[in-house]
C-alpha atoms as a PDB file:
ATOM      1  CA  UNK A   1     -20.113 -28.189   3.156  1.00  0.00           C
ATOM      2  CA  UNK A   2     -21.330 -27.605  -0.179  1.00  0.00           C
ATOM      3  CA  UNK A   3     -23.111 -24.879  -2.055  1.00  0.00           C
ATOM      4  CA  UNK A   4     -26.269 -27.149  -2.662  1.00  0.00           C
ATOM      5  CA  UNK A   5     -27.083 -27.633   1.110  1.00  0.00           C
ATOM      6  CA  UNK A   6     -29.646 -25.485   2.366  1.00  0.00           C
ATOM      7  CA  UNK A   7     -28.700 -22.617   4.425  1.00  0.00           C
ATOM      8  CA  UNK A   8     -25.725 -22.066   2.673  1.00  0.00           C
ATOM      9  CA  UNK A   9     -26.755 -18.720   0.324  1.00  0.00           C
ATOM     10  CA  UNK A  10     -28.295 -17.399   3.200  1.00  0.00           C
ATOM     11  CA  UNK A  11     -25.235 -18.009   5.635  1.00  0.00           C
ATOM     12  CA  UNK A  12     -22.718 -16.545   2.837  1.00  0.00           C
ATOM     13  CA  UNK A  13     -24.849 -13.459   2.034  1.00  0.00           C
ATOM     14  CA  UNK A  14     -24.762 -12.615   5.946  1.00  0.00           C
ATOM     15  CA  UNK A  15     -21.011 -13.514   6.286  1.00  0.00           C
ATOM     16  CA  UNK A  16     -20.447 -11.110   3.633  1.00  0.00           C
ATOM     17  CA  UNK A  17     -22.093  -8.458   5.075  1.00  0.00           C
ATOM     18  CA  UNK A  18     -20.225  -9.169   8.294  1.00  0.00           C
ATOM     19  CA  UNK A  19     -16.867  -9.287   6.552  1.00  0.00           C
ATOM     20  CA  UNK A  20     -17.685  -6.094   4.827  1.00  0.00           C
ATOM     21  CA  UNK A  21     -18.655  -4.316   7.664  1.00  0.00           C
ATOM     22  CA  UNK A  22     -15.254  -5.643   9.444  1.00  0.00           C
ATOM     23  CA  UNK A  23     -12.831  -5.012   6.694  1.00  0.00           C
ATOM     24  CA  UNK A  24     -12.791  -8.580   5.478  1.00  0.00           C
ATOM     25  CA  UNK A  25     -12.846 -10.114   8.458  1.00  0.00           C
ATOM     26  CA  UNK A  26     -15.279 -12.626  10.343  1.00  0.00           C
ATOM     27  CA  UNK A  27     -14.605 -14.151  13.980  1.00  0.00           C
ATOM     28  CA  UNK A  28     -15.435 -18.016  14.671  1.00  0.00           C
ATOM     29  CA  UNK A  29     -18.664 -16.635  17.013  1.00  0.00           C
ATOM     30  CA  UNK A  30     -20.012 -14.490  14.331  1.00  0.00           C
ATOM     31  CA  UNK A  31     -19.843 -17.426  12.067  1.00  0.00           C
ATOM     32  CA  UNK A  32     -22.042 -19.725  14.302  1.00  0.00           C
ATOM     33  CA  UNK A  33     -24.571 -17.295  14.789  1.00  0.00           C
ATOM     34  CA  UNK A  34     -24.969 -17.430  11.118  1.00  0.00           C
ATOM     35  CA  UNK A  35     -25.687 -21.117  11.435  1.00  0.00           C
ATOM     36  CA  UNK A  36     -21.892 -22.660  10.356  1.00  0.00           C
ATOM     37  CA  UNK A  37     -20.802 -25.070  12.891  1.00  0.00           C
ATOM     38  CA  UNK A  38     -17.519 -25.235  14.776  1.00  0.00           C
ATOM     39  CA  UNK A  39     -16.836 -28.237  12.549  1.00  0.00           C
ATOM     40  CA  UNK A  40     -17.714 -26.215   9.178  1.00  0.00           C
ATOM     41  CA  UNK A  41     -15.208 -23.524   9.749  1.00  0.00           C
ATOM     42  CA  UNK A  42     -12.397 -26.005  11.027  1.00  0.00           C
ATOM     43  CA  UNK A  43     -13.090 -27.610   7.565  1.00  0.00           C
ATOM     44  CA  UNK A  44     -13.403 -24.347   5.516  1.00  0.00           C
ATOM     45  CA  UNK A  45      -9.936 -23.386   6.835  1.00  0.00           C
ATOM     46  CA  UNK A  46      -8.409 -26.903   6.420  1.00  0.00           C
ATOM     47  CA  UNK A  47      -9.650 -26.465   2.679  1.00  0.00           C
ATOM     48  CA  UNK A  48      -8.509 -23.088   2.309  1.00  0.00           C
ATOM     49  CA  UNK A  49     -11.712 -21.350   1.443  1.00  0.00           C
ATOM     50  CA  UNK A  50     -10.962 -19.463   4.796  1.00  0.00           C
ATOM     51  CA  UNK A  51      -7.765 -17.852   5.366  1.00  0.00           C
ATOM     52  CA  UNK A  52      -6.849 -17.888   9.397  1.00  0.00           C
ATOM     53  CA  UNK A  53      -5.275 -14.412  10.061  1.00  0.00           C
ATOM     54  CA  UNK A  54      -5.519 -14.572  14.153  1.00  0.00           C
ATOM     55  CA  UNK A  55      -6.947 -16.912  16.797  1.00  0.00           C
ATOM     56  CA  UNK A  56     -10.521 -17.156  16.110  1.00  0.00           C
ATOM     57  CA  UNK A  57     -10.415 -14.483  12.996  1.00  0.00           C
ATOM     58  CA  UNK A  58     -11.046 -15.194   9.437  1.00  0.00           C
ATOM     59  CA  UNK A  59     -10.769 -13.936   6.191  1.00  0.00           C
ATOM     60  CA  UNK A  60     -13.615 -15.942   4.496  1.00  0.00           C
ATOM     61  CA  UNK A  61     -12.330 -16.114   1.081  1.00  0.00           C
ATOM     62  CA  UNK A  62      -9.631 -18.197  -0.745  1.00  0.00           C
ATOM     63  CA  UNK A  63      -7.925 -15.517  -2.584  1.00  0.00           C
ATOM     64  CA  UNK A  64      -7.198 -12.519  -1.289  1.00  0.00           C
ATOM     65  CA  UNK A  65      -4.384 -10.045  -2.389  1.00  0.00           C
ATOM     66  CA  UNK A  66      -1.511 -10.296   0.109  1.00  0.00           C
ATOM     67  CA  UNK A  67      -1.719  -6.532   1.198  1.00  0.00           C
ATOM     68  CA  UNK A  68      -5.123  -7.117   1.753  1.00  0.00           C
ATOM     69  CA  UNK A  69      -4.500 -10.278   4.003  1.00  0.00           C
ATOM     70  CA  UNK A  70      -2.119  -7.840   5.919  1.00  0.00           C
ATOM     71  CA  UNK A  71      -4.804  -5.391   6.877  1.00  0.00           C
ATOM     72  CA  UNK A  72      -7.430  -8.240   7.948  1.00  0.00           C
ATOM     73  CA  UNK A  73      -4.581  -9.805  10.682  1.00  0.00           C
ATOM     74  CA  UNK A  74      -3.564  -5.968  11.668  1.00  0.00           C
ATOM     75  CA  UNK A  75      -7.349  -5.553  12.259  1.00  0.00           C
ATOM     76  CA  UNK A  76      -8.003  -8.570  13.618  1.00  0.00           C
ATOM     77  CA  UNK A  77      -5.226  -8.324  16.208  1.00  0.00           C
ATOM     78  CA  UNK A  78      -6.428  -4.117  16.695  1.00  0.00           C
ATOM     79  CA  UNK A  79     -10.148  -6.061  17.776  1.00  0.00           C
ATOM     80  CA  UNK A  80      -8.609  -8.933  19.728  1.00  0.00           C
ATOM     81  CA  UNK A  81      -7.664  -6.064  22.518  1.00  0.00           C
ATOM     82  CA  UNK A  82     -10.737  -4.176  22.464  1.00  0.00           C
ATOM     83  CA  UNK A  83     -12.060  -0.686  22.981  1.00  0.00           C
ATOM     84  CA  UNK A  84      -8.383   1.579  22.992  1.00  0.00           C
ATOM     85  CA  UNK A  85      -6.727  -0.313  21.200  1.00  0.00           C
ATOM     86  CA  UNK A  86      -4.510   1.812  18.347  1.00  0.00           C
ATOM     87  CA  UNK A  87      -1.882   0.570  15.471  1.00  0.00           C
ATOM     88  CA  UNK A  88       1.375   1.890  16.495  1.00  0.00           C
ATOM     89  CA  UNK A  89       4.811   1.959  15.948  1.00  0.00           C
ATOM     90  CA  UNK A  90       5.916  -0.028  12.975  1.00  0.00           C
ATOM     91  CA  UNK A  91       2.805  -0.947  12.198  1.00  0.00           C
ATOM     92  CA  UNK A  92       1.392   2.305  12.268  1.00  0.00           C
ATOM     93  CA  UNK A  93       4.225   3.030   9.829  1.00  0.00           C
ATOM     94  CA  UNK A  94       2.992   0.005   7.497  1.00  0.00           C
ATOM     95  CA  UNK A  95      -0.742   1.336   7.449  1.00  0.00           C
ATOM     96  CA  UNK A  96       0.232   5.171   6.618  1.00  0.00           C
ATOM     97  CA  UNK A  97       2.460   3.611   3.293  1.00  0.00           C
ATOM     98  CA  UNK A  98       5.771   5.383   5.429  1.00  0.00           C
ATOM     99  CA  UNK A  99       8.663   3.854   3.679  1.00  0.00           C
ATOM    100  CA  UNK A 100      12.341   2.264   5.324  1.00  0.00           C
ATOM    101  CA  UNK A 101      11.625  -0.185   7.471  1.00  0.00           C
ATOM    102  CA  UNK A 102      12.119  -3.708   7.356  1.00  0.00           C
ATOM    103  CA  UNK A 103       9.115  -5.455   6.548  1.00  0.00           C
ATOM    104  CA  UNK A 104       8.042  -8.329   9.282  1.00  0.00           C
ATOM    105  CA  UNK A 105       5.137 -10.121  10.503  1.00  0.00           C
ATOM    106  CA  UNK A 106       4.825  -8.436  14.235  1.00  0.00           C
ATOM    107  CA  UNK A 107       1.835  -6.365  14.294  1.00  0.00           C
ATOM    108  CA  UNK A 108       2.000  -3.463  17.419  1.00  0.00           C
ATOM    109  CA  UNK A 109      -0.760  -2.680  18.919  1.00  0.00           C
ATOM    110  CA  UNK A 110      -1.058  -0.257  22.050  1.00  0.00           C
ATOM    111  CA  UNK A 111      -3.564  -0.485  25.131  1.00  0.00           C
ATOM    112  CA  UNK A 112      -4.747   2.104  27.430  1.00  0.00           C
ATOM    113  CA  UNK A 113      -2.061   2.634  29.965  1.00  0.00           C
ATOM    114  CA  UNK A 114      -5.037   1.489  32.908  1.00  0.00           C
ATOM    115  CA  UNK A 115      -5.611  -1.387  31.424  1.00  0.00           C
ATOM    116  CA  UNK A 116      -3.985  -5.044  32.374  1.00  0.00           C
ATOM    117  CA  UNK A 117      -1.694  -5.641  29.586  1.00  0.00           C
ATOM    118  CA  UNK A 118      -2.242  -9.093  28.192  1.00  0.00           C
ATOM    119  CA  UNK A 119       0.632 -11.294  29.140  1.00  0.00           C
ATOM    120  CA  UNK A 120       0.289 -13.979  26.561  1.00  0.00           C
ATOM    121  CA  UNK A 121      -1.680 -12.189  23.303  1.00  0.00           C
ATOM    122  CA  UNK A 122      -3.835 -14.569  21.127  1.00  0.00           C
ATOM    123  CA  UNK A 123      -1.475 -14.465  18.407  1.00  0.00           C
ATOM    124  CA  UNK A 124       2.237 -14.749  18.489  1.00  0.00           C
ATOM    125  CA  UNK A 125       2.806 -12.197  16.721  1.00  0.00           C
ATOM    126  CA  UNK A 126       1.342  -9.541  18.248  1.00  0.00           C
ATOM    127  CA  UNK A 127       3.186  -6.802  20.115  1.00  0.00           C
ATOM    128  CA  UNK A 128       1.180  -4.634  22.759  1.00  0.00           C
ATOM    129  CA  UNK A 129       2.393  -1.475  24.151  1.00  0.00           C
ATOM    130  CA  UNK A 130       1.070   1.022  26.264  1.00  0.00           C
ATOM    131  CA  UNK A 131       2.043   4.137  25.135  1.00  0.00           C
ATOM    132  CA  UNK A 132       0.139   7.489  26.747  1.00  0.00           C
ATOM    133  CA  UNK A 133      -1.655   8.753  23.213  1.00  0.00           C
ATOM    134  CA  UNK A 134      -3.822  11.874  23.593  1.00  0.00           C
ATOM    135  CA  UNK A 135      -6.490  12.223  21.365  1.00  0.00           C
ATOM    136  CA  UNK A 136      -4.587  14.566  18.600  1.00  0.00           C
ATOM    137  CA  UNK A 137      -2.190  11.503  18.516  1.00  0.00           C
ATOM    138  CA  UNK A 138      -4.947   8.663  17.113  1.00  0.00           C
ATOM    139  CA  UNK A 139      -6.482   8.852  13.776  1.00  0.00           C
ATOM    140  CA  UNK A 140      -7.837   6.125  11.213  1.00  0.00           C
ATOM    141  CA  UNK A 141      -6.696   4.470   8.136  1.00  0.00           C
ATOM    142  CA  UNK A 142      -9.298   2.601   6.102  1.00  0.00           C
ATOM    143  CA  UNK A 143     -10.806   2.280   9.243  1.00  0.00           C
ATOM    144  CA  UNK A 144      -8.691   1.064  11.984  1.00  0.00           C
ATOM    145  CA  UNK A 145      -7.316   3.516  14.771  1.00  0.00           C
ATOM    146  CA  UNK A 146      -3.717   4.284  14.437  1.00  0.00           C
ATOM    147  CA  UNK A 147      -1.247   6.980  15.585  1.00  0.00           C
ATOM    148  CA  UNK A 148      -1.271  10.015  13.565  1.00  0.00           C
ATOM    149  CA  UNK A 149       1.940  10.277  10.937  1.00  0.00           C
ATOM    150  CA  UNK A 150       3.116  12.699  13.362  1.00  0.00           C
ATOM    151  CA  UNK A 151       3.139  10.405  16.232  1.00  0.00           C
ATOM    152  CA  UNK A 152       4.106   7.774  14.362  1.00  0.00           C
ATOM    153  CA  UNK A 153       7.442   9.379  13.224  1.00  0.00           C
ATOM    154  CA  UNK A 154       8.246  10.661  16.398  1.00  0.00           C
ATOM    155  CA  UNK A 155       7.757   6.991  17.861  1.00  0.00           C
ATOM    156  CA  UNK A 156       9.619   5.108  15.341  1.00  0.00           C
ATOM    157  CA  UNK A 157      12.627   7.464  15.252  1.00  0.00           C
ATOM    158  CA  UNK A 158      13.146   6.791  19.062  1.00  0.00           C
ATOM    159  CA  UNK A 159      13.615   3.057  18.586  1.00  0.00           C
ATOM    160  CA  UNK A 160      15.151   3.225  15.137  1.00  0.00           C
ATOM    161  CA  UNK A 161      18.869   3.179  13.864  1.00  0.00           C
ATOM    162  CA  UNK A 162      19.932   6.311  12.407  1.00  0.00           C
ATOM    163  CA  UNK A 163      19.613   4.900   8.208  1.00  0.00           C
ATOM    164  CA  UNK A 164      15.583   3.233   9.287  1.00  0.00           C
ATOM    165  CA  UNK A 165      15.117   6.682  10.967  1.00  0.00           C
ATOM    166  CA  UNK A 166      15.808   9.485   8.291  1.00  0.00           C
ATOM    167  CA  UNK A 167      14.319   7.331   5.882  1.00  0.00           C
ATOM    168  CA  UNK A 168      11.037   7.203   8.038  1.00  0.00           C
ATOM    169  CA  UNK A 169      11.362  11.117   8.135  1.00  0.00           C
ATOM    170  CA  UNK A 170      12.350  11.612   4.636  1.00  0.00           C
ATOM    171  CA  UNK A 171       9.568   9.409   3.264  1.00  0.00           C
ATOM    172  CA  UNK A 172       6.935  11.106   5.705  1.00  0.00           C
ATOM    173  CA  UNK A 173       7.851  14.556   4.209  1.00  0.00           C
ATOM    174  CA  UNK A 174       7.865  13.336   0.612  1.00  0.00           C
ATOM    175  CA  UNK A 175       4.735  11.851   0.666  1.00  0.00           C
ATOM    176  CA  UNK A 176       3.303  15.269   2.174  1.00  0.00           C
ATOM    177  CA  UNK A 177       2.207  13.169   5.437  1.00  0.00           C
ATOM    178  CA  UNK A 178       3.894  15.784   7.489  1.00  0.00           C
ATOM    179  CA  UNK A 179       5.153  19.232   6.469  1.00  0.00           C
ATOM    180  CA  UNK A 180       8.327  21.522   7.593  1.00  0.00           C
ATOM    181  CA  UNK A 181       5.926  23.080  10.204  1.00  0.00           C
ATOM    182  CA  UNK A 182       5.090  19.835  11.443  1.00  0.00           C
ATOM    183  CA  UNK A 183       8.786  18.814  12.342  1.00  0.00           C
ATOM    184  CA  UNK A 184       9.102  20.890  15.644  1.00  0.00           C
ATOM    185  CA  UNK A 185       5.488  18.879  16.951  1.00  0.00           C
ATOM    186  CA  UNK A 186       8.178  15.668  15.989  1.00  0.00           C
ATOM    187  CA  UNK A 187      11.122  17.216  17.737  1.00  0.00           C
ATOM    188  CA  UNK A 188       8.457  18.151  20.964  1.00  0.00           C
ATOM    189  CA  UNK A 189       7.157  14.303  20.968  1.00  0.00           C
ATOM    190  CA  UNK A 190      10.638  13.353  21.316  1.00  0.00           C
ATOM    191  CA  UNK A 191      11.656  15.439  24.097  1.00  0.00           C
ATOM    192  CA  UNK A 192      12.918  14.105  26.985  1.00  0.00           C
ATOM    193  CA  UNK A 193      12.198  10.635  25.644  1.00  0.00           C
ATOM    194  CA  UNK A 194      14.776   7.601  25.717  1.00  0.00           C
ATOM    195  CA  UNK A 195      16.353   7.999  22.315  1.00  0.00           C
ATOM    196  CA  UNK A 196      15.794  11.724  21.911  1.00  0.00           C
ATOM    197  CA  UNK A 197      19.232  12.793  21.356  1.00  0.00           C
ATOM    198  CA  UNK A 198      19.439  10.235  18.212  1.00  0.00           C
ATOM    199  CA  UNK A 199      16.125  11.019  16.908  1.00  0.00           C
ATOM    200  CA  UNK A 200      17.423  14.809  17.367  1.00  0.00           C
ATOM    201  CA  UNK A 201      20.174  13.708  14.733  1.00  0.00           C
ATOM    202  CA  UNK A 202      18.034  12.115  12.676  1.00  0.00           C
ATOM    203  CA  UNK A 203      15.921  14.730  12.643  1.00  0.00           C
ATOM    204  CA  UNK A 204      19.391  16.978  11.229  1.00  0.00           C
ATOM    205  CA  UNK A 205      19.669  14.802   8.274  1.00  0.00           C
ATOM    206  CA  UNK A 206      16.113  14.695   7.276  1.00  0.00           C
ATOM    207  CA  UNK A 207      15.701  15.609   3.120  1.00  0.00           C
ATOM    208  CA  UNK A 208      12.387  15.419   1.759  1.00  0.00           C
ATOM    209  CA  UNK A 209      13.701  15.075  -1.389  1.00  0.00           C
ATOM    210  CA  UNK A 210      14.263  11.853  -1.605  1.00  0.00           C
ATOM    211  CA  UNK A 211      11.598   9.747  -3.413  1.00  0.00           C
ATOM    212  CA  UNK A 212      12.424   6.341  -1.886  1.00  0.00           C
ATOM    213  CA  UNK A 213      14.356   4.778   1.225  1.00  0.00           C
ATOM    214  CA  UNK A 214      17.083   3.702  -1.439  1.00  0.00           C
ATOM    215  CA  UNK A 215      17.803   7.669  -2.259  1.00  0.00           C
ATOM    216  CA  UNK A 216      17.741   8.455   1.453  1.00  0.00           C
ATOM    217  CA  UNK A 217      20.316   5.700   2.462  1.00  0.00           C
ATOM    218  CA  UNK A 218      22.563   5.985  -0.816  1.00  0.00           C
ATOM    219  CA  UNK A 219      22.990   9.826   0.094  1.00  0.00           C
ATOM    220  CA  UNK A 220      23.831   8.891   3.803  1.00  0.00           C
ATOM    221  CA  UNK A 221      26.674   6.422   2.138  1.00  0.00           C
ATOM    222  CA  UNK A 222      28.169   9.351   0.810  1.00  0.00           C
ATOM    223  CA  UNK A 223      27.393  11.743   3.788  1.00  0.00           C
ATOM    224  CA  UNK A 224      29.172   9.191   6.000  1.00  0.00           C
ATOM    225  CA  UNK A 225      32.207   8.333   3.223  1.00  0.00           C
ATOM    226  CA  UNK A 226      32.829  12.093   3.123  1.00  0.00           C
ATOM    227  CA  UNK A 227      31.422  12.458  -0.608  1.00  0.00           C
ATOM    228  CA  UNK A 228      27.506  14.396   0.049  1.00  0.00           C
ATOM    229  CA  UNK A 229      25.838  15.314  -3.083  1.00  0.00           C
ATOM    230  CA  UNK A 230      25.569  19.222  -3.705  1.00  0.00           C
ATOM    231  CA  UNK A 231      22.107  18.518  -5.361  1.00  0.00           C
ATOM    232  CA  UNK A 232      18.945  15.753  -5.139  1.00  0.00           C
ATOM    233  CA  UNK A 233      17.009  15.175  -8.153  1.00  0.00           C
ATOM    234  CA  UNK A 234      19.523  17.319 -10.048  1.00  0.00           C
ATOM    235  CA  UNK A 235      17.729  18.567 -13.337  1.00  0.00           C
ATOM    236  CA  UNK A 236      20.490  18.442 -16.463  1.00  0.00           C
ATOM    237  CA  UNK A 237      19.664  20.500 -19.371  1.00  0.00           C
ATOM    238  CA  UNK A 238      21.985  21.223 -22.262  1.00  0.00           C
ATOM    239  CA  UNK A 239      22.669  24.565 -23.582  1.00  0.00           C
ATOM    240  CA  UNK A 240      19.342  25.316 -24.917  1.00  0.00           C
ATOM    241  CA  UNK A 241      17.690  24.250 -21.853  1.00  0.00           C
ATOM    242  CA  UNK A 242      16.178  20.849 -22.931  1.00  0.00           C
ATOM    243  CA  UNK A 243      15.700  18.351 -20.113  1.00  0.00           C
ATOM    244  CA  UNK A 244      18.315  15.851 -20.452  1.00  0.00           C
ATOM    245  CA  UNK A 245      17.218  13.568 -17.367  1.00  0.00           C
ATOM    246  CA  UNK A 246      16.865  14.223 -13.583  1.00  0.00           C
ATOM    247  CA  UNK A 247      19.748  12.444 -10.595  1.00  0.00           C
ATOM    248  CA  UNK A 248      18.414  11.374  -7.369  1.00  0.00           C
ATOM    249  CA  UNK A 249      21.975  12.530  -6.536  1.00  0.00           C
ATOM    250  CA  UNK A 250      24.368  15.096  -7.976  1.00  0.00           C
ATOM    251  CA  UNK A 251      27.585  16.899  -8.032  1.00  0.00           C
ATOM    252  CA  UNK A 252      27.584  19.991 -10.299  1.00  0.00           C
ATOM    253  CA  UNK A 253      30.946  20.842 -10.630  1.00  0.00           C
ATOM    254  CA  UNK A 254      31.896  17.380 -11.378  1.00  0.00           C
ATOM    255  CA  UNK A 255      29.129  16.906 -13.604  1.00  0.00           C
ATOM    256  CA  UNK A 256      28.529  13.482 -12.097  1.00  0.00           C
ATOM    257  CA  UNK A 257      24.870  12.354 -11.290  1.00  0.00           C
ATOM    258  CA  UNK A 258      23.914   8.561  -9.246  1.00  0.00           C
ATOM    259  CA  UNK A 259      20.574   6.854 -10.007  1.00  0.00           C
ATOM    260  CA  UNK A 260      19.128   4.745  -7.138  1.00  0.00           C
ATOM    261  CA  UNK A 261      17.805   1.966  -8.844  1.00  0.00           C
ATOM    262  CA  UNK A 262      15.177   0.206  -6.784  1.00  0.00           C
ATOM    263  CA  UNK A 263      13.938  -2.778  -7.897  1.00  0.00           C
ATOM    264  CA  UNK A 264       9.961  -2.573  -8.124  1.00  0.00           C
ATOM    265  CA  UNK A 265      10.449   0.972 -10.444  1.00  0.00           C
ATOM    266  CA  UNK A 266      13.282   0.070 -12.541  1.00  0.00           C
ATOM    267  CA  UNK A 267      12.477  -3.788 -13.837  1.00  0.00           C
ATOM    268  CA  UNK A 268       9.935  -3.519 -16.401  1.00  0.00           C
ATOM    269  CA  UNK A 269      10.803  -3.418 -19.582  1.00  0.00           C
ATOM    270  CA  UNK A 270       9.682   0.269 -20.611  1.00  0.00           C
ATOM    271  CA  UNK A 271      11.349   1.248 -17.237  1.00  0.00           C
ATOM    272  CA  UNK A 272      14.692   0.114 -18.407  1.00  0.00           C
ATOM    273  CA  UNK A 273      14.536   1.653 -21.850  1.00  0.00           C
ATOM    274  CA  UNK A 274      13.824   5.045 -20.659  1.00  0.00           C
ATOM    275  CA  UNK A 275      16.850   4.163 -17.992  1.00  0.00           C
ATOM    276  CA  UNK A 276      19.453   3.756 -21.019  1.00  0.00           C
ATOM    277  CA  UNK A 277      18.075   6.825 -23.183  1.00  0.00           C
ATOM    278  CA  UNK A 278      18.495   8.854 -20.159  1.00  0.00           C
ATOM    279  CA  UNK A 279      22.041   7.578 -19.155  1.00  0.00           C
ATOM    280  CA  UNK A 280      22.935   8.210 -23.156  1.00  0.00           C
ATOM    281  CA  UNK A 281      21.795  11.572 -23.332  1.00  0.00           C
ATOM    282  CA  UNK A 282      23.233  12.356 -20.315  1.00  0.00           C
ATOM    283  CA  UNK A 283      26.694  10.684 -21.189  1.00  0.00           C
ATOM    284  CA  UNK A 284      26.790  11.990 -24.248  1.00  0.00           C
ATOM    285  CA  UNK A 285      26.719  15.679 -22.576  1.00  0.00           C
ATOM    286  CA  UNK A 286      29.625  15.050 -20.595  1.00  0.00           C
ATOM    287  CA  UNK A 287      28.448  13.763 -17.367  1.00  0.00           C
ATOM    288  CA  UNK A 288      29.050  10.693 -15.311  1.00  0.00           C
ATOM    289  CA  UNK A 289      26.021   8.545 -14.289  1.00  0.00           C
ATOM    290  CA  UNK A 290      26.660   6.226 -11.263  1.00  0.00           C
ATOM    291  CA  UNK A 291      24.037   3.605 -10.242  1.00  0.00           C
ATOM    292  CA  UNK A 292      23.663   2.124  -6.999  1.00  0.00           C
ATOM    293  CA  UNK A 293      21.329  -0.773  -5.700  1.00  0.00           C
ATOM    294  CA  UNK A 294      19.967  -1.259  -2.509  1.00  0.00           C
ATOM    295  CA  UNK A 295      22.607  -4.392  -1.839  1.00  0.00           C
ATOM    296  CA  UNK A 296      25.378  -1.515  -2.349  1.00  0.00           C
ATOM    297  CA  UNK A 297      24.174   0.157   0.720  1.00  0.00           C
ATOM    298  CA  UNK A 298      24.911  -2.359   2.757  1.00  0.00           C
ATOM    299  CA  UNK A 299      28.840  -2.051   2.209  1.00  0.00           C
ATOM    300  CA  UNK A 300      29.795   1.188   3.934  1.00  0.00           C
ATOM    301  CA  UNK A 301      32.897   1.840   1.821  1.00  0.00           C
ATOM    302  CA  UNK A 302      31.505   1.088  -1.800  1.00  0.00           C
ATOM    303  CA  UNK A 303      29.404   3.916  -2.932  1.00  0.00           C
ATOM    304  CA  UNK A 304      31.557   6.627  -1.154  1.00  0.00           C
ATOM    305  CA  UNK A 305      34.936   4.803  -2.886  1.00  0.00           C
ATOM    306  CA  UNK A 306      33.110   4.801  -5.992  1.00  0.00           C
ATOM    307  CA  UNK A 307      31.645   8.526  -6.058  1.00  0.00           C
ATOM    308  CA  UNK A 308      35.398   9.462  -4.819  1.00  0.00           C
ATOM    309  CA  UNK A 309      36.733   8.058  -7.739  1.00  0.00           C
ATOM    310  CA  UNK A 310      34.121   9.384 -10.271  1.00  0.00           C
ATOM    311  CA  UNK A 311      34.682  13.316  -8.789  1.00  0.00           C
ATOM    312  CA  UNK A 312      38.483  12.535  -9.304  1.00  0.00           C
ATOM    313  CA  UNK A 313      38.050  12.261 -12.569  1.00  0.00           C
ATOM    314  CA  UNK A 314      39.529  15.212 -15.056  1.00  0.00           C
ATOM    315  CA  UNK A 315      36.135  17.200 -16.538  1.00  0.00           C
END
């Protein structure tokens, strides 16, 4: 279908207002009552002018931003289960920006305990629950329901290992999407829960401190290796008080400070000079600087062995 035949300004103009009331998305029924044939869309997705994100739902435009393309499936799979339906769990997670946990493709979506669950959901990847939510537990996020940040953590921390779980809290409180006086409404939303007494641990080793999953889980390396910081984002200043850099991690006494370098913050160019004029000042003062990546997390002995070996060291 080209943009010379008639009909076609009109039918984009409407689709567009569609779309834009829908948060980018357009379903195949919509599209026929705009006057597109069955045939017309197959062939708009074939082309890739339309991007499928769930059976039947479309994202009528052929480039799209992949966060963007993320939010048109979770809302198209949020609408496939009508009136109730609420973002939860991981997902919920996702849409609220709460950092450490894996990214994947499942989208969760919860149904009103009364209703039928589907037993084969339109798309493949879709996960439905039904969790009892009360209405202090469901807000929005550019639109779509989801769990509040509060019910969110509390949910994710009973089905999460201990490292996904205090990052979840950690990045929560850093991001100021809960508070301290929010953590016993957590700790009641757990109670007598499958998975409470974990999440009640988790909960214990919570630091808000921590600007990224990659602080949270290089600190609980060293918590576990028997090596915990005395400090997180340890200001160093020399004698007459100057600001020689900031640690995620440090150990005073030692004078010994570890950077969690994520990737995404630390690889552009300007990022890694201010990196090395840190790490010289901070040398050159007497202390140690450590750095750790998120690939040295996943060997339990090596940032604890290396730490040990650093505080060892005569000052």
């Amino acid at each position: 279908m080209s943009s010379g035949q008639p009909g076609w300004v009109a039918d984009r103009v409407g689709l567009s207002r569609v779309a834009g009331r829908q948060g980018g998305v357009v379903t195949a029924s919509q599209a026929v009552a705009l006057g597109f044939s069955r045939d017309q869309v197959r062939h708009l997705v074939r082309s890739g002018r339309w991007i499928r994100v769930a059976r039947g739902c479309f994202v009528p435009a052929p480039q799209v931003d992949v966060a963007a393309l993320r939010r048109a499936r979770i809302r198209a799979a949020v609408a496939s289960l009508g009136p109730g339906a609420v973002a939860v769990l991981d997902t919920a997670a996702e849409l609220h920006r709460i950092g450490g946990l894996r990214a994947v493709s499942a989208v969760h979506v919860s149904v009103p305990p009364g209703r039928p669950r589907p037993q084969r959901p339109a798309d493949p990847g879709l996960v439905v629950h039904q969790l009892t939510l009360g209405p202090g537990d469901v807000g929005t996020v550019a639109g779509l329901p989801v769990t509040t940040p509060v019910r969110t953590v509390a949910d994710v921390i009973l089905r999460a290992d201990r490292y996904p779980a205090v990052c979840v809290l950690d990045s929560a409180l850093n991001r100021q999407l809960i508070d301290e006086s929010d953590l016993a409404l957590v700790a009641a939303l757990i109670a007598r829960r499958r998975g409470a007494v974990t999440a009640r641990r988790c909960m214990a080793e919570l630091d808000g401190r921590a600007q990224s999953p990659l602080e949270t889980r290089v600190r609980l390396r060293c918590v576990d290796g028997g090596v915990p910081p005395d400090a997180l984002q340890l200001e160093v200043r020399d004698e007459d008080g100057y600001l020689l850099g900031i640690g995620d991690l440090g150990w005073r006494a030692a004078r010994v400070v570890a950077e969690a370098d994520g990737q995404t913050p630390h690889q552009t160019p300007q990022a890694v000079y201010e990196d090395r004029r840190r790490q010289n000042r901070l040398t050159n003062a007497g202390w140690t600087v450590l750095r750790f990546t998120w690939p040295d997390t996943l060997r339990p002995d090596y940032i604890p062995h290396t730490v040990a070996r650093a505080l060892e060291r005569p000052g």
